[in-house]
N, C-alpha and C. Protein backbone atom coordinates (compact mmCIF):
# COMPACT_ATOMS: atom_id res chain seq x y z
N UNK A 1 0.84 -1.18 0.00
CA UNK A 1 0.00 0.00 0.00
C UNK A 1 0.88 1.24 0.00
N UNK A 2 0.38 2.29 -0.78
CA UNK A 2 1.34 3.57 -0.81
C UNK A 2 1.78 4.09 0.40
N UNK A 3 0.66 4.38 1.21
CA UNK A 3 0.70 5.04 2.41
C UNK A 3 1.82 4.32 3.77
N UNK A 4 1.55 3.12 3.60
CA UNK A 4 2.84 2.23 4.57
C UNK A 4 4.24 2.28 4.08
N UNK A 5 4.26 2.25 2.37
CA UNK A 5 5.96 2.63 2.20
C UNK A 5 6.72 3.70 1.93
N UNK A 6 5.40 4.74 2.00
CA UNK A 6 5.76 6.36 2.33
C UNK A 6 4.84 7.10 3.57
N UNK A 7 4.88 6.62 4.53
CA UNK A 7 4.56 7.33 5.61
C UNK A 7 4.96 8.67 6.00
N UNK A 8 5.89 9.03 5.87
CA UNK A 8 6.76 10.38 6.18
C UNK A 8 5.83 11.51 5.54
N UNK A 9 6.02 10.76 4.05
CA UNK A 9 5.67 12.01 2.74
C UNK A 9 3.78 11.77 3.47
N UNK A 10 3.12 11.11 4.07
CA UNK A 10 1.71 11.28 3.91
C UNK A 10 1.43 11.77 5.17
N UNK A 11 2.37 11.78 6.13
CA UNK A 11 2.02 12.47 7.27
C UNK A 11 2.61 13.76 7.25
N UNK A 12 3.24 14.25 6.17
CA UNK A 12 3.67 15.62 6.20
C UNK A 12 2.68 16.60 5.31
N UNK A 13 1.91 15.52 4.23
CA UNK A 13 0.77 15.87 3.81
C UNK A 13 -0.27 16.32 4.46
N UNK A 14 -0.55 14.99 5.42
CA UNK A 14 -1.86 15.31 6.13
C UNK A 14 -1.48 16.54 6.93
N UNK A 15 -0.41 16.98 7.43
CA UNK A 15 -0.29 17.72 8.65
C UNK A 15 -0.36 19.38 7.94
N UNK A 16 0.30 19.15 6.45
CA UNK A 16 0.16 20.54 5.89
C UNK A 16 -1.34 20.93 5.61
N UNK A 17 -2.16 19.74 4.92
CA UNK A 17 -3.58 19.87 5.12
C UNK A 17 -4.11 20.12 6.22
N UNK A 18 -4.07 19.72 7.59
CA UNK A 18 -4.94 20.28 8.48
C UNK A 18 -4.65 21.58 9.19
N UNK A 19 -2.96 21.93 8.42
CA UNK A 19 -2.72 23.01 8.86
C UNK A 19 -3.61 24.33 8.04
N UNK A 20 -3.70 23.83 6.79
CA UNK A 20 -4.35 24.56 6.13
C UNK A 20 -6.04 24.74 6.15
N UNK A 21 -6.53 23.63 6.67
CA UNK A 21 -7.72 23.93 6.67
C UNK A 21 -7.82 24.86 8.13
N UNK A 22 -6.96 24.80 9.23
CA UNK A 22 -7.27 25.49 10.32
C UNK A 22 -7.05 26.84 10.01
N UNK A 23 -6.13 27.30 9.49
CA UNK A 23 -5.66 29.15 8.62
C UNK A 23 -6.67 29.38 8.08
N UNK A 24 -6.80 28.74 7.09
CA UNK A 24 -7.51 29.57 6.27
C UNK A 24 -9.21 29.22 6.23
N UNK A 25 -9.60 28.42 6.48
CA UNK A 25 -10.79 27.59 6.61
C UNK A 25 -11.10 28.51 8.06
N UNK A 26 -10.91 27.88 9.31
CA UNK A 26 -11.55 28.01 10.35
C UNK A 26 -11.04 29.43 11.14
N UNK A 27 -10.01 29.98 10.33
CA UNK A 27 -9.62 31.28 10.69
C UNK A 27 -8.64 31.31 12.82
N UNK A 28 -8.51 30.51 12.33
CA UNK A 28 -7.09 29.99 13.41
C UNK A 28 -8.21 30.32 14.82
N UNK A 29 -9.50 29.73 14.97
CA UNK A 29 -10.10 29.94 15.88
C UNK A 29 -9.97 28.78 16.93
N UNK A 30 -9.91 27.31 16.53
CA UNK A 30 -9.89 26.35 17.17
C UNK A 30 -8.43 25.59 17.03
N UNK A 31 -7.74 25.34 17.98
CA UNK A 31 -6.18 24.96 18.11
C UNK A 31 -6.01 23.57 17.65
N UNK A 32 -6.93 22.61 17.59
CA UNK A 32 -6.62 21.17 17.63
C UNK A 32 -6.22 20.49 16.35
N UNK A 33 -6.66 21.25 15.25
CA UNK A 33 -6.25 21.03 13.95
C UNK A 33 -4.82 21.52 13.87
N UNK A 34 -4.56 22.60 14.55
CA UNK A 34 -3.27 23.34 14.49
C UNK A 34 -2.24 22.06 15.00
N UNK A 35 -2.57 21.71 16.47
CA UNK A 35 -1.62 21.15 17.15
C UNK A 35 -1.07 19.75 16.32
N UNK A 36 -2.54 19.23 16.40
CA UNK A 36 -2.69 17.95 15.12
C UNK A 36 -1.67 17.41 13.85
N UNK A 37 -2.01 19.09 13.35
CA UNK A 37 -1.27 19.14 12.12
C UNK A 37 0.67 19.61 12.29
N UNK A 38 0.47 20.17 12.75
CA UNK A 38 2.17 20.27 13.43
C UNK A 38 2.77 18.84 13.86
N UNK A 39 1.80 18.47 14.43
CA UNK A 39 2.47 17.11 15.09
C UNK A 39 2.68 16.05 13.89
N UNK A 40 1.61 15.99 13.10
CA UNK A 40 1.60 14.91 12.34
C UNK A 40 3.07 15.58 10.88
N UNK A 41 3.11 16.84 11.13
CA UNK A 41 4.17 17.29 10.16
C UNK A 41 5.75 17.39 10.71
N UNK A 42 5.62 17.28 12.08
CA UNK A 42 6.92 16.81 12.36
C UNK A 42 7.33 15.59 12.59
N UNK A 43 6.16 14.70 12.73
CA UNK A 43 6.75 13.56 12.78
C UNK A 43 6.68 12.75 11.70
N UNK A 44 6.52 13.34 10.31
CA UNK A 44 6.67 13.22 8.71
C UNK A 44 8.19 13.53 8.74
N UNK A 45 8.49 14.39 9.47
CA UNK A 45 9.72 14.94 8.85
C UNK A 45 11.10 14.32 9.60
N UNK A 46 10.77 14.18 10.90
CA UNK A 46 11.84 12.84 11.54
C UNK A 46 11.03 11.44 11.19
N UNK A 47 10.18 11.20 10.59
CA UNK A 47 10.32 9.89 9.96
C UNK A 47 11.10 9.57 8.15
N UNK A 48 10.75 11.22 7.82
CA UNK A 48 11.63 11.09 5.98
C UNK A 48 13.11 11.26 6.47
N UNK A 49 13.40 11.67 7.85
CA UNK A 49 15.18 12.30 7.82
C UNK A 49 15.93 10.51 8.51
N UNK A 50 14.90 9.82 9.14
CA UNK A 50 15.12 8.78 9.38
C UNK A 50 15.30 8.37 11.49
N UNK A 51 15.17 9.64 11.91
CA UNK A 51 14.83 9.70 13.85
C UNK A 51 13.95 8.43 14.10
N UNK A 52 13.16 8.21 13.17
CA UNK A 52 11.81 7.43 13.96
C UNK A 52 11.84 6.56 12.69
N UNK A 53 11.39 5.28 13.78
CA UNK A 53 11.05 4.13 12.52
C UNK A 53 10.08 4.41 11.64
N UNK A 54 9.78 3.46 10.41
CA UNK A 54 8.13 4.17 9.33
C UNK A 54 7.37 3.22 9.95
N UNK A 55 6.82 2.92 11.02
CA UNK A 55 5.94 2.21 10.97
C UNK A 55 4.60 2.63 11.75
N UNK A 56 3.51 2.28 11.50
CA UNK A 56 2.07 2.90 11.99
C UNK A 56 1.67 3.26 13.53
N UNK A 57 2.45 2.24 14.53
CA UNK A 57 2.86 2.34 15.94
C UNK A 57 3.60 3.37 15.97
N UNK A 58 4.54 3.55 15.57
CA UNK A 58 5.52 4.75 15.52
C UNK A 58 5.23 6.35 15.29
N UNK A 59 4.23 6.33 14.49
CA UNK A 59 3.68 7.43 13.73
C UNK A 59 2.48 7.63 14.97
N UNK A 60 1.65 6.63 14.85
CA UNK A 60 0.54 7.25 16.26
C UNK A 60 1.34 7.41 17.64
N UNK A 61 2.43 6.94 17.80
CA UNK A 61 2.50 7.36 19.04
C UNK A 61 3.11 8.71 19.18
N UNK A 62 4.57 8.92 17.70
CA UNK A 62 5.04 10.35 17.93
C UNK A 62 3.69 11.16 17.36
N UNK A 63 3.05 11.42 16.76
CA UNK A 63 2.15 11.84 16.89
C UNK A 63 0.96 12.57 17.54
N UNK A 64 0.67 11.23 18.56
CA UNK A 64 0.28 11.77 19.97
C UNK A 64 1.18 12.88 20.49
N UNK A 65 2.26 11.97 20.90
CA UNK A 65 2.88 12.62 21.83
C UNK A 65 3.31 14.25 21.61
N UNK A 66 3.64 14.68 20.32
CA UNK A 66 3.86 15.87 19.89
C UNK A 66 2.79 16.91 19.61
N UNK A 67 1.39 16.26 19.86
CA UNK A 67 0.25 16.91 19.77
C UNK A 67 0.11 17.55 21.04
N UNK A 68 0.27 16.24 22.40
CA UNK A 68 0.36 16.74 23.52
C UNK A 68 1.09 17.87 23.84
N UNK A 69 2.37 17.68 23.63
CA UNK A 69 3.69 18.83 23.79
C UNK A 69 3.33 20.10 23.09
N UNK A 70 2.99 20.30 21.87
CA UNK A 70 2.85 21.23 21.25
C UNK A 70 1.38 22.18 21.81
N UNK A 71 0.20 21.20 22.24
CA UNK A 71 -0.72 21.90 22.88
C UNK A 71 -0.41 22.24 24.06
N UNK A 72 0.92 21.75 25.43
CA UNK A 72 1.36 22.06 26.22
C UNK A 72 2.03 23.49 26.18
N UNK A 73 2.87 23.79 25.47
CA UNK A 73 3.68 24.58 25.42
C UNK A 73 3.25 26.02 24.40
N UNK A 74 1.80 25.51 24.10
CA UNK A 74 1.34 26.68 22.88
C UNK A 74 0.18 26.98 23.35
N UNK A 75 -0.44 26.70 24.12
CA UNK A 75 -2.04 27.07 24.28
C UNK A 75 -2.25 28.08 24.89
N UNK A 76 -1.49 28.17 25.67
CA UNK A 76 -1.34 29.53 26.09
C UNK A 76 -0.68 30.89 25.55
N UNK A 77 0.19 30.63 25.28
CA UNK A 77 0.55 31.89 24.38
C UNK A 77 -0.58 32.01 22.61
N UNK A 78 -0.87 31.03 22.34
CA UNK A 78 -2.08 31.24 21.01
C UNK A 78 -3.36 31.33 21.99
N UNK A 79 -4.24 31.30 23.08
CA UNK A 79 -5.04 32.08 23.78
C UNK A 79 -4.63 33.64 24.03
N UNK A 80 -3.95 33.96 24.34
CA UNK A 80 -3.88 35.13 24.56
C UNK A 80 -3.45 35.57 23.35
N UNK A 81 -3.06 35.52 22.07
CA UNK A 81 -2.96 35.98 21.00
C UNK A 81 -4.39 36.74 20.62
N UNK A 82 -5.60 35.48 20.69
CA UNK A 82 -6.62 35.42 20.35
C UNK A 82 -7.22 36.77 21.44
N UNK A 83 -7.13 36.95 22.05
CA UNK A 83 -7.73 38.02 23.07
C UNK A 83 -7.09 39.47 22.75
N UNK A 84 -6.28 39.70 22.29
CA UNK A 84 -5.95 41.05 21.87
C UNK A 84 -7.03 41.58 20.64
N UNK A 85 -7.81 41.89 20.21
CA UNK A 85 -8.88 41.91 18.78
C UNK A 85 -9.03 43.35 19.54
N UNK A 86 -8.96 44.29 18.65
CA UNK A 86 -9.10 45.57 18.21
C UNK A 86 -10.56 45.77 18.44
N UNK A 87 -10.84 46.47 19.54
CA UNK A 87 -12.50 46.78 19.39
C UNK A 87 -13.07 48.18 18.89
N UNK A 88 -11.99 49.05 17.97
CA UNK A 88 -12.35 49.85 17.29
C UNK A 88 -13.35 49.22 16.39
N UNK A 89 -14.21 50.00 15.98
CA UNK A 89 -15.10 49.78 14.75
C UNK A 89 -14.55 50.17 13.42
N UNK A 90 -14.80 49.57 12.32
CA UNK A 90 -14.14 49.48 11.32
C UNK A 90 -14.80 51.01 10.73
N UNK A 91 -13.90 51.37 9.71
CA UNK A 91 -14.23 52.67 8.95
C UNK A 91 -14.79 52.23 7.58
N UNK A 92 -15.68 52.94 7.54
CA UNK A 92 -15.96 52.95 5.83
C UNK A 92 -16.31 54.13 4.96
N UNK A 93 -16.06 53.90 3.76
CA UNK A 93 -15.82 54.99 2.81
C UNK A 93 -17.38 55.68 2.49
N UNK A 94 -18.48 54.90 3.27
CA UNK A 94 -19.68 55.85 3.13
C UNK A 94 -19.49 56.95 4.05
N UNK A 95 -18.58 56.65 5.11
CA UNK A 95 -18.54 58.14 6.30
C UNK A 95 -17.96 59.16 5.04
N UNK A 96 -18.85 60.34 5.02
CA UNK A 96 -18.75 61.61 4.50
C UNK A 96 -19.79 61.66 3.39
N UNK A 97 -20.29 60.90 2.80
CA UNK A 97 -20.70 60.58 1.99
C UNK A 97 -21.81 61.51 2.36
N UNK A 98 -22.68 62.61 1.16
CA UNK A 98 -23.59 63.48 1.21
C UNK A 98 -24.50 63.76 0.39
N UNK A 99 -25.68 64.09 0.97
CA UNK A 99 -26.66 64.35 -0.01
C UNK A 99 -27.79 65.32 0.25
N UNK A 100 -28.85 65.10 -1.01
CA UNK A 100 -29.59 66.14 -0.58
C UNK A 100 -31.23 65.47 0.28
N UNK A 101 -31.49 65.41 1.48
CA UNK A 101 -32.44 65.24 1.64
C UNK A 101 -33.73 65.31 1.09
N UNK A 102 -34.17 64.61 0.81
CA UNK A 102 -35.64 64.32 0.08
C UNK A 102 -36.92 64.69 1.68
N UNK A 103 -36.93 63.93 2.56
CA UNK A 103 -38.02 64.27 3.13
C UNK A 103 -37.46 65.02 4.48
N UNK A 104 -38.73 65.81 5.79
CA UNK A 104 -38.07 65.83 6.83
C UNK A 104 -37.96 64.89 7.42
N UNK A 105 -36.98 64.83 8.58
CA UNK A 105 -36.25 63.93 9.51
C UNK A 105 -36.47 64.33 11.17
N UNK A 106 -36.49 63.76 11.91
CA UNK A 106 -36.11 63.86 12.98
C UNK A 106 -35.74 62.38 14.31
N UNK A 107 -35.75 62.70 15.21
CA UNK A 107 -35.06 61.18 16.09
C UNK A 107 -36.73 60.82 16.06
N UNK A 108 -37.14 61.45 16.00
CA UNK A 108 -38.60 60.19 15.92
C UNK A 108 -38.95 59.55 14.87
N UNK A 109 -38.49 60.02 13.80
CA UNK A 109 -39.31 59.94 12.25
C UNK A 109 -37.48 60.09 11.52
N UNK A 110 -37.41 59.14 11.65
CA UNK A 110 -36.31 58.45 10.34
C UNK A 110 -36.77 58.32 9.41
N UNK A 111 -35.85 58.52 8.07
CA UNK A 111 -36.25 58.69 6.28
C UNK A 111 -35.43 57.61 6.13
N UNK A 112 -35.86 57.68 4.65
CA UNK A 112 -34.94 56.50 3.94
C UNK A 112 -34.31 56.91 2.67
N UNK A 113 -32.89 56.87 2.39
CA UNK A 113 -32.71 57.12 1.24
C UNK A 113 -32.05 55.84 0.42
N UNK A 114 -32.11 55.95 -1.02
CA UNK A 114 -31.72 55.13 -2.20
C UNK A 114 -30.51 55.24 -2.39
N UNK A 115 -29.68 54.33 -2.36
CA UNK A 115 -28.20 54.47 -2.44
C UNK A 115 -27.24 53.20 -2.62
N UNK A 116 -26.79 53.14 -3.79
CA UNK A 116 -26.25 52.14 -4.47
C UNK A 116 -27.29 50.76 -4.33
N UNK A 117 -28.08 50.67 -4.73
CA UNK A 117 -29.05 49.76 -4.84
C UNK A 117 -29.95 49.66 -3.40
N UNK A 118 -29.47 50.17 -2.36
CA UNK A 118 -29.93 49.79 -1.23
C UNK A 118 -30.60 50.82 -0.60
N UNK A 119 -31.95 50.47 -0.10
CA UNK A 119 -32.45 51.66 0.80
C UNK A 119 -32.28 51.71 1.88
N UNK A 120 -31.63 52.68 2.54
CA UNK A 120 -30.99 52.66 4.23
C UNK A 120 -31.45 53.63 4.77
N UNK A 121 -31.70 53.17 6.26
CA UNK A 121 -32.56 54.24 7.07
C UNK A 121 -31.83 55.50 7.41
N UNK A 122 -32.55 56.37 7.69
CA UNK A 122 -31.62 57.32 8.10
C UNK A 122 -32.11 57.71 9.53
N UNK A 123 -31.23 58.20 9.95
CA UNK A 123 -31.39 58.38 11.41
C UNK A 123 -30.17 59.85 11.98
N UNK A 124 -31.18 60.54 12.89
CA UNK A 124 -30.08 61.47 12.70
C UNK A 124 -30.62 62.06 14.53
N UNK A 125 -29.81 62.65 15.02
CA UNK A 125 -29.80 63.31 16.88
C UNK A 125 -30.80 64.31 16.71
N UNK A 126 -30.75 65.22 15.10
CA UNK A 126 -31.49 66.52 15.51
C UNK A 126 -32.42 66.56 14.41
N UNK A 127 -33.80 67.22 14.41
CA UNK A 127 -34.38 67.42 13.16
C UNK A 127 -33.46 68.29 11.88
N UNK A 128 -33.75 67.62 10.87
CA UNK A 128 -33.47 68.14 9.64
C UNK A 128 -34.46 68.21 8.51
N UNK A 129 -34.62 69.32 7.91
CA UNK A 129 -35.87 69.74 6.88
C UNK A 129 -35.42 69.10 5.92
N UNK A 130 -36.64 68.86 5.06
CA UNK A 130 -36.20 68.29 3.47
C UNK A 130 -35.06 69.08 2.59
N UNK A 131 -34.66 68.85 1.60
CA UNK A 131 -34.15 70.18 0.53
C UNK A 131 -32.84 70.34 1.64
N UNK A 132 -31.78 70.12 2.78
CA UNK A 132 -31.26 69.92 3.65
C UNK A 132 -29.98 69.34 2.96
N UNK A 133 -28.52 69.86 2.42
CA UNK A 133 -27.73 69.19 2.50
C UNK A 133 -27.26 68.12 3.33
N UNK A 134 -26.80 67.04 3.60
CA UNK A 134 -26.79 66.37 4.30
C UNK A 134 -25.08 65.22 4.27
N UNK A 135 -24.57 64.58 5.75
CA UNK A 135 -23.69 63.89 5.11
C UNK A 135 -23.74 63.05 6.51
N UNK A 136 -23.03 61.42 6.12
CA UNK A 136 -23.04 60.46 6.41
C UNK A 136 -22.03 60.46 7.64
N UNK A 137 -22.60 60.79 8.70
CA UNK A 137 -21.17 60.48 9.78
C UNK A 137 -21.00 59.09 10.39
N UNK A 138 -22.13 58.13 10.58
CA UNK A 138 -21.88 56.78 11.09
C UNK A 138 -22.34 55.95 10.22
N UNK A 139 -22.69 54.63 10.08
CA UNK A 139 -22.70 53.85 9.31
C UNK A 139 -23.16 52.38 10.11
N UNK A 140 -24.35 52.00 10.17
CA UNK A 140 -24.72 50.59 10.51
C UNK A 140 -24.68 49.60 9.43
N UNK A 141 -25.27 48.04 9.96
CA UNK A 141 -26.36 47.60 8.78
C UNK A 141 -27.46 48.35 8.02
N UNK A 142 -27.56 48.70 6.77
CA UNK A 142 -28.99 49.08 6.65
C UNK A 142 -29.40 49.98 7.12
N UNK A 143 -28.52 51.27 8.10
CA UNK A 143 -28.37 52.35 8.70
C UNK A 143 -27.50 53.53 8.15
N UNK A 144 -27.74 54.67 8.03
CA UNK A 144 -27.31 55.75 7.89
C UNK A 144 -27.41 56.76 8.93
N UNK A 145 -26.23 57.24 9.76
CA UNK A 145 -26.83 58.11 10.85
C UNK A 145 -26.11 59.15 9.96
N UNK A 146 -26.68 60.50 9.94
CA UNK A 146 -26.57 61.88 9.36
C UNK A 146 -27.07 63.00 9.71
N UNK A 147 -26.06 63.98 9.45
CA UNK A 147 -26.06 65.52 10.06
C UNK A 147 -26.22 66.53 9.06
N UNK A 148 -26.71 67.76 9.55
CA UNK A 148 -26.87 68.86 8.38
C UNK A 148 -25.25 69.12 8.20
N UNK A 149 -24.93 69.57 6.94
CA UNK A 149 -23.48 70.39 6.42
C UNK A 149 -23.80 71.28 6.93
N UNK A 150 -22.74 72.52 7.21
CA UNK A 150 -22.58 73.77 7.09
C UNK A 150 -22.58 74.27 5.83
């Protein structure tokens, strides 16, 4: 069978595969594919350099064992990686964005305007009259919050 007289080359496979599905797939949220795949790719690589025998006992156990070690010595520093996330809100290129009001507005009575295919509410702190230059200072889902220009 292929896989028994190249073990090395298929566990360095599998390990680059589950490395890859954890990056880019699951967005490096869950570690076990990570650890998994490290393990099963280093012990591809001391089984092709010749450290470890090729045989299937050999492979599950370094395997294990480097899954263990590697989730020992990494889980903690990739947890706290994960906890640093930027809780700024993202910017977008509708902030400034201006127009001319069509109806009046106020915090009770939100309008809606047409804009790139989408109709988004508007919502604004102070009344604003129709005929009202107008421009985009925040930005929801499906939200437009907006102020009169000067």
């Amino acid at each position: 069978m292929w896989l028994s007289d190249n073990l090395g080359i298929g566990l360095i496979s599998l390990g680059l595969l589950l490395l890859a599905i954890e990056i880019l797939v699951l967005g490096f949220s869950t570690f076990v594919l990570f650890f998994v795949g490290g393990a099963a790719l280093l012990t591809g690589l001391l089984i092709q350099i010749g450290l470890i025998g090729d045989t299937a006992l050999n492979a599950s156990l370094f395997v294990s064992f480097f899954t263990a070690l590697l989730a020992l010595f990494l889980w903690k520093p990739l947890k706290n990686m994960q906890q640093d996330v930027d809780r700024k809100k993202p910017s977008s290129d509708l902030i400034g964005h201006s127009f001319v009001l069509a109806s009046d507005i106020s915090p009770a009575q939100p309008g809606v305007y047409q804009y790139s295919g989408i109709k988004w509410r508007l919502v604004s702190a102070q009344p604003i009259t129709s005929g009202s230059k107008v421009q985009v200072i925040a930005v929801e889902v499906g939200q437009f919050t907006i102020e009169a220009c000067d």
